[in-house]
Protein backbone atom coordinates (compact mmCIF):
# COMPACT_ATOMS: atom_id res chain seq x y z
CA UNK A 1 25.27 35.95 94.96
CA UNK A 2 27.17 32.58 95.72
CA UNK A 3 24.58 31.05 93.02
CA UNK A 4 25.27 33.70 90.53
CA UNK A 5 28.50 33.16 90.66
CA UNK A 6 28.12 29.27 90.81
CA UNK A 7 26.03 29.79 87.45
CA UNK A 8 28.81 31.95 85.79
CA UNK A 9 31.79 29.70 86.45
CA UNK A 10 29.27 26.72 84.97
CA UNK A 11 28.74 28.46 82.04
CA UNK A 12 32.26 28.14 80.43
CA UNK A 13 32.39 24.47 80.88
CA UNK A 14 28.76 24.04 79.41
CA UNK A 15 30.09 25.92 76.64
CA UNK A 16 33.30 23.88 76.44
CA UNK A 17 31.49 20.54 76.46
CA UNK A 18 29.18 21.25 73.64
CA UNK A 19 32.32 22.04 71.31
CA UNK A 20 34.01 18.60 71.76
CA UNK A 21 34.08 16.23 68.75
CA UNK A 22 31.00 13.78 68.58
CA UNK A 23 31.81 10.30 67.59
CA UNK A 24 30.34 8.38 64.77
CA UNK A 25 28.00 5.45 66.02
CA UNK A 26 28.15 4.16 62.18
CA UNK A 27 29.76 0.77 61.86
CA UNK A 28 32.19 0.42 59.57
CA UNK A 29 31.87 -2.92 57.10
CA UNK A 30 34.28 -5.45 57.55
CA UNK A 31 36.11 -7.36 54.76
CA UNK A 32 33.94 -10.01 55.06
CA UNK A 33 30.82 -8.10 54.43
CA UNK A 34 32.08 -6.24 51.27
CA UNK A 35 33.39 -9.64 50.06
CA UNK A 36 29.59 -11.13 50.27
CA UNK A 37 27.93 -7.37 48.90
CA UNK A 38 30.72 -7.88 46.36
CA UNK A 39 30.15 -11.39 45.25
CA UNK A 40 26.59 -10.80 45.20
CA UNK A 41 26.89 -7.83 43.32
CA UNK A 42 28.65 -10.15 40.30
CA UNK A 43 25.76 -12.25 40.87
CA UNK A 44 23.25 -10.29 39.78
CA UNK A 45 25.26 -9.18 36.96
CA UNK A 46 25.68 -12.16 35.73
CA UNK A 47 22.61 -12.99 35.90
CA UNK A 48 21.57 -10.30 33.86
CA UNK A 49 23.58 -10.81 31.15
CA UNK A 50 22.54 -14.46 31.00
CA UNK A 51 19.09 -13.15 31.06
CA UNK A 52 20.18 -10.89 27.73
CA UNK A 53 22.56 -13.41 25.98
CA UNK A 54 19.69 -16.62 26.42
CA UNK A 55 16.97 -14.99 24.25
CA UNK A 56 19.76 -13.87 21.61
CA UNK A 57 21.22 -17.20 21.44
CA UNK A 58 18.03 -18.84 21.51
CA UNK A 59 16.72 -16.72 18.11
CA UNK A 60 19.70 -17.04 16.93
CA UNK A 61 19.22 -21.50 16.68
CA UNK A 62 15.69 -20.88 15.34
CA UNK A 63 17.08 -19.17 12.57
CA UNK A 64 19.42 -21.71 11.84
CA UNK A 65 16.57 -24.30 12.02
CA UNK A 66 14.64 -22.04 9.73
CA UNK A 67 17.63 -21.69 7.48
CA UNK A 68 17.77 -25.52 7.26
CA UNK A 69 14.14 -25.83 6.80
CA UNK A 70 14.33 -23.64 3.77
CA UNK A 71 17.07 -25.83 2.08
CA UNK A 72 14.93 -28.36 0.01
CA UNK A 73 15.97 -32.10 -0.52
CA UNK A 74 17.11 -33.68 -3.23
CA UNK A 75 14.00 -35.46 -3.59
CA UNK A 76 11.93 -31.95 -2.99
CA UNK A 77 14.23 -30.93 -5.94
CA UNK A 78 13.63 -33.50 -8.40
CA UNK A 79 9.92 -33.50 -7.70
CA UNK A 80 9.76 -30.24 -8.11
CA UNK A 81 11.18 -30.08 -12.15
CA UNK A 82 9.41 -32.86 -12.79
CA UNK A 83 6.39 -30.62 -12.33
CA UNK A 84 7.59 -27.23 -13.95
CA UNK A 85 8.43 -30.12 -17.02
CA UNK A 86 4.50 -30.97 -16.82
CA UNK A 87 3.33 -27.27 -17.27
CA UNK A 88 5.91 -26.38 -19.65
CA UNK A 89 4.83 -29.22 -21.92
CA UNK A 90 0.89 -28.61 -21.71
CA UNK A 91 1.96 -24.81 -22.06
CA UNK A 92 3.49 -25.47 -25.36
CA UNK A 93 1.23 -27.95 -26.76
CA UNK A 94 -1.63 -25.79 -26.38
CA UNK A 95 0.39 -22.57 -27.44
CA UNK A 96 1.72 -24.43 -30.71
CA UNK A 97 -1.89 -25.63 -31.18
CA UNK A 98 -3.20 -22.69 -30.93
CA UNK A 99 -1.28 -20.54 -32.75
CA UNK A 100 0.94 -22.75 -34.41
CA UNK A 101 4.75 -21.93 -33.07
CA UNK A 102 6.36 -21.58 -30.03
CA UNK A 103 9.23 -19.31 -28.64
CA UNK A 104 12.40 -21.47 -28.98
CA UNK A 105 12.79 -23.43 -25.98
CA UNK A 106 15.72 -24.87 -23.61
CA UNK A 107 16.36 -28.87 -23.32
CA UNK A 108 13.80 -29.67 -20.77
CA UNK A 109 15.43 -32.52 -19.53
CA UNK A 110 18.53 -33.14 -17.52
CA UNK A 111 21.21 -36.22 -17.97
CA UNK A 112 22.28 -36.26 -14.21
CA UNK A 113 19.36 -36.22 -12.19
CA UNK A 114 21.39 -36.42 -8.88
CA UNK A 115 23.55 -33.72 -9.78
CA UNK A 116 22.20 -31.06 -7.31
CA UNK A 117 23.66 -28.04 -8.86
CA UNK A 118 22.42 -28.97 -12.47
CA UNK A 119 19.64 -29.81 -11.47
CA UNK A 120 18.89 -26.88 -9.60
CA UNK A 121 19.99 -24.63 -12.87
CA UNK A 122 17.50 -26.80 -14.98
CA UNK A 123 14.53 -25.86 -12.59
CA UNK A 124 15.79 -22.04 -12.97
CA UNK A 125 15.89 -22.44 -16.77
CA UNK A 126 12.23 -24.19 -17.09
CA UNK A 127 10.56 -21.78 -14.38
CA UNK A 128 11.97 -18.51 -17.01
CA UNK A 129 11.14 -20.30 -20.27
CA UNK A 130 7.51 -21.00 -18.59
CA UNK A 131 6.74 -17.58 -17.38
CA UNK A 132 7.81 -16.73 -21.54
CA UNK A 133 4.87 -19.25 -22.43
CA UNK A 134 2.57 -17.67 -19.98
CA UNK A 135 3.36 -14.51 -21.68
CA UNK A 136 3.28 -15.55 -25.14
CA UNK A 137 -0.57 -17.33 -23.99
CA UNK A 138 -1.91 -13.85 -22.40
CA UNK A 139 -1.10 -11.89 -25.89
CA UNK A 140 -3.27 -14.54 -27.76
CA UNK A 141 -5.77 -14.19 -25.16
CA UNK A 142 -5.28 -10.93 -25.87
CA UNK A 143 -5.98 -11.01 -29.47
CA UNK A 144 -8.85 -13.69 -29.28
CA UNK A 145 -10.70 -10.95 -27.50
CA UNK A 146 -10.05 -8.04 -29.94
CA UNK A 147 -11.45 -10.43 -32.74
CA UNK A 148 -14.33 -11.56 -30.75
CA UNK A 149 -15.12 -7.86 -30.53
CA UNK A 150 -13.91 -6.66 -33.50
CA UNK A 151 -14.19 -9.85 -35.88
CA UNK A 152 -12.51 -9.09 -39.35
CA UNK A 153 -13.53 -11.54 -42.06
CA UNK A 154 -13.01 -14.97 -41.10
CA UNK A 155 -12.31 -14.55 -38.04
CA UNK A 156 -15.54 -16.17 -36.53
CA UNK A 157 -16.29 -19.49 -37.87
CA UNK A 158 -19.62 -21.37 -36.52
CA UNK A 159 -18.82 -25.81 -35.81
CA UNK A 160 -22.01 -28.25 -35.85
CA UNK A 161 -21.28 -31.47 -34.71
CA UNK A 162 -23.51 -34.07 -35.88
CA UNK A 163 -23.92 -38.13 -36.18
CA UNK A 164 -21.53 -38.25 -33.14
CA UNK A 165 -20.55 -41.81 -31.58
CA UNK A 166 -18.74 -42.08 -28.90
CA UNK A 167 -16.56 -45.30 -28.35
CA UNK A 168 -15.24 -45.34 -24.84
CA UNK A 169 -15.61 -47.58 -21.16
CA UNK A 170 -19.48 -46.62 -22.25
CA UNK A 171 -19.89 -46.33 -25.60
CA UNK A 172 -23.16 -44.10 -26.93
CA UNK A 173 -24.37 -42.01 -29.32
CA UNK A 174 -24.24 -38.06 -28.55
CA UNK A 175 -27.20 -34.88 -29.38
CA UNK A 176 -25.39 -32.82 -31.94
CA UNK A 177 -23.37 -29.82 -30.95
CA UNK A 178 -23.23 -26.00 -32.64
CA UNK A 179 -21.42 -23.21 -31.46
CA UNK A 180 -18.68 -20.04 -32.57
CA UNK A 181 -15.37 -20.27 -32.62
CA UNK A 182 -12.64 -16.94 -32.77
CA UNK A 183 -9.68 -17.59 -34.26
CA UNK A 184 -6.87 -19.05 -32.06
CA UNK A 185 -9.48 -19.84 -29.60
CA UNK A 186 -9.37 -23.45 -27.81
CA UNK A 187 -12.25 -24.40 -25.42
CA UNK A 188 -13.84 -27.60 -24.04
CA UNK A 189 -17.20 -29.05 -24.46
CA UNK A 190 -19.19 -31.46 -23.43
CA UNK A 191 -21.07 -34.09 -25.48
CA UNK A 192 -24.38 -35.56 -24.10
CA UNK A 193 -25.94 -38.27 -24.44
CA UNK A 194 -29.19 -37.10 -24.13
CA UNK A 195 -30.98 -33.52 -23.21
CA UNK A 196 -30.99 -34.14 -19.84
CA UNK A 197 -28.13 -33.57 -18.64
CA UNK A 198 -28.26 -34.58 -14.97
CA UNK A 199 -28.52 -37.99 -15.56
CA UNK A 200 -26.74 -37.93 -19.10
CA UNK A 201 -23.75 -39.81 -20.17
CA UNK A 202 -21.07 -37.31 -21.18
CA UNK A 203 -17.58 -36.94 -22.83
CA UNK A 204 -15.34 -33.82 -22.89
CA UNK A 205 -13.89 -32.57 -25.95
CA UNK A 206 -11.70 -30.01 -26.45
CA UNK A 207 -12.15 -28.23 -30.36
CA UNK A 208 -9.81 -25.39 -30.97
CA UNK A 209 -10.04 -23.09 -33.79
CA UNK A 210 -6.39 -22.34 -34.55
CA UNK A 211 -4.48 -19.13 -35.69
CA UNK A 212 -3.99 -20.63 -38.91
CA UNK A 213 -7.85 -21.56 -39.30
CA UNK A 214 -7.51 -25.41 -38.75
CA UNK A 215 -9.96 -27.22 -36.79
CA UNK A 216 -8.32 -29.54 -34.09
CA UNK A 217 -10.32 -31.76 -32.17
CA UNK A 218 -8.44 -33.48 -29.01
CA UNK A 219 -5.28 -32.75 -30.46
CA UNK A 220 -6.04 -34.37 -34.00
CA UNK A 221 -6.22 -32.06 -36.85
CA UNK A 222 -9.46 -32.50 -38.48
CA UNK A 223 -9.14 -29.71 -41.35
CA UNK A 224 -8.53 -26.39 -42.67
CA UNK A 225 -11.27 -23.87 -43.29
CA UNK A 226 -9.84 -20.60 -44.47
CA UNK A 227 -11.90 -17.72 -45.16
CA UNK A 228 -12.27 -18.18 -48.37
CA UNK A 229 -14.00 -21.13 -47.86
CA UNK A 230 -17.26 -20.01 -46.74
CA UNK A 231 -18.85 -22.98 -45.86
CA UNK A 232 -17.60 -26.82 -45.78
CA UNK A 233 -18.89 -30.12 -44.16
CA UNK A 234 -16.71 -33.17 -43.78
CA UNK A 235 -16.37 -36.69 -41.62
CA UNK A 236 -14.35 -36.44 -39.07
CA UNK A 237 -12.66 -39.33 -36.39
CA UNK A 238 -10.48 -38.26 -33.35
CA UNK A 239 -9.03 -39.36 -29.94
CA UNK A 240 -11.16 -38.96 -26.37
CA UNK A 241 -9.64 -36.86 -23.98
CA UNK A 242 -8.17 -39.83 -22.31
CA UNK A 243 -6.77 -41.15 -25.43
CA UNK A 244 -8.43 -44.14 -24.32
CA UNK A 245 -11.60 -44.13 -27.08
CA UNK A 246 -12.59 -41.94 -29.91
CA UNK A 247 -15.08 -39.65 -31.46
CA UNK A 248 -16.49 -39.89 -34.81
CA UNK A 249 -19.30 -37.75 -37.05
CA UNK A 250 -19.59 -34.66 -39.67
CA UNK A 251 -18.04 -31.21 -39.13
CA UNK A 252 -19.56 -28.73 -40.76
CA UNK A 253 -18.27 -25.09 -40.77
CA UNK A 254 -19.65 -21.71 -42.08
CA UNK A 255 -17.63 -18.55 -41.26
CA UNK A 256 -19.93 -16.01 -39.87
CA UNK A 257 -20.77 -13.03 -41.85
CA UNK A 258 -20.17 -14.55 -44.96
């Protein structure tokens, strides 16, 4: 009985005890340690954004290099209309040979060669008028094919070379040459001196048979053969291709289908 009742006045302060407050056992940081987890904190930020802003600014001077690169010297410059001059002279030499005229050109040449900005407009100017040459050379390819397939009379004219000397750094005496020409067509051959060609002296020559049914050899005008001359035959002298020698011996002509 004495325990029972022992047991029941226990029980109150067991039940007492277990309803008092616990206490935290968590520590607390101290303003030392959020200073260091705060400075550390901006570390890493900063290094990320240094991370981020290094690549950008590191494109960002190989584009200016680039940009730079792209910029050409004055030298670059000058070399480079000196060569667009090149092509559009051989472009209109061979168009007005060919078909006798030429689309009205610009002044190809420049009085200030060190003045950048002119001379940057003059390579502008050239490069257009060139790309009209190119265009104006494609329609008489153009129309050298349509005769060549469609020949109307006189369009066709058959060359034999013959009796040809060649005066030159070797001077010789060439095999005689035949072939067909269409009309505005310009191509170069080759004259041997003998049959075997491997071990032949040669000389190019360029023979164009022009719009206006001349015959130009090398850039000298031998003749005209229109259609209504059927057949001619003539002597004949012109430049080499290096304007260093010349050519010499009979043309003769027949225009084919007559």
């Amino acid at each position: 009985m004495r325990l029972s009742r022992a047991g029941f006045l226990m029980l109150p302060l067991l039940l007492a005890a277990c309803s008092l407050p616990v206490k935290q056992t968590t520590t607390p940081s101290t303003p030392v340690e959020q200073a260091v987890k705060n400075d550390t904190t901006n570390i890493t930020d900063q290094d990320n954004k240094a991370q981020v802003t290094a690549p950008a600014q590191e494109q960002k001077a190989d584009e200016d290099t680039s940009q730079e690169a792209l910029v050409p010297s004055h030298q670059e410059l000058i070399k480079e209309f000196d060569s667009i001059r090149t092509v559009a002279n051989q472009n209109i030499a061979e168009l007005k040979t060919r078909s006798g005229a030429v689309p009205e050109k610009p002044s190809i040449m420049i009085s200030d060669r060190y003045d950048r900005e002119a001379l940057m407009g003059k390579i502008e100017e050239v490069k257009a008028y060139n790309q009209t040459l190119v265009a104006e050379l494609k329609a008489l390819d153009s129309r050298v094919e349509q005769r060549r397939q469609r020949p109307q009379f006189g369009d066709v004219i058959q060359v034999y070379l013959s009796d040809l000397k060649v005066e030159s750094e070797k001077d010789f005496s060439a095999q005689p040459l035949i072939g067909n020409w269409v009309r505005g067509e310009s191509r170069v051959v080759r004259l041997n001196e003998n049959m075997l060609m491997e071990n032949s002296t040669t000389e190019p020559m360029r023979l164009t048979f022009t719009e206006a049914y001349q015959i130009v050899i090398n850039g000298t005008l031998v003749g005209t053969f229109g259609p209504n001359n059927a057949k001619h035959e003539m002597s004949f002298e012109a430049s080499t291709a290096d304007l260093k020698g010349s050519i010499e011996g009979s043309l003769a002509t027949r225009i084919q289908g007559s």
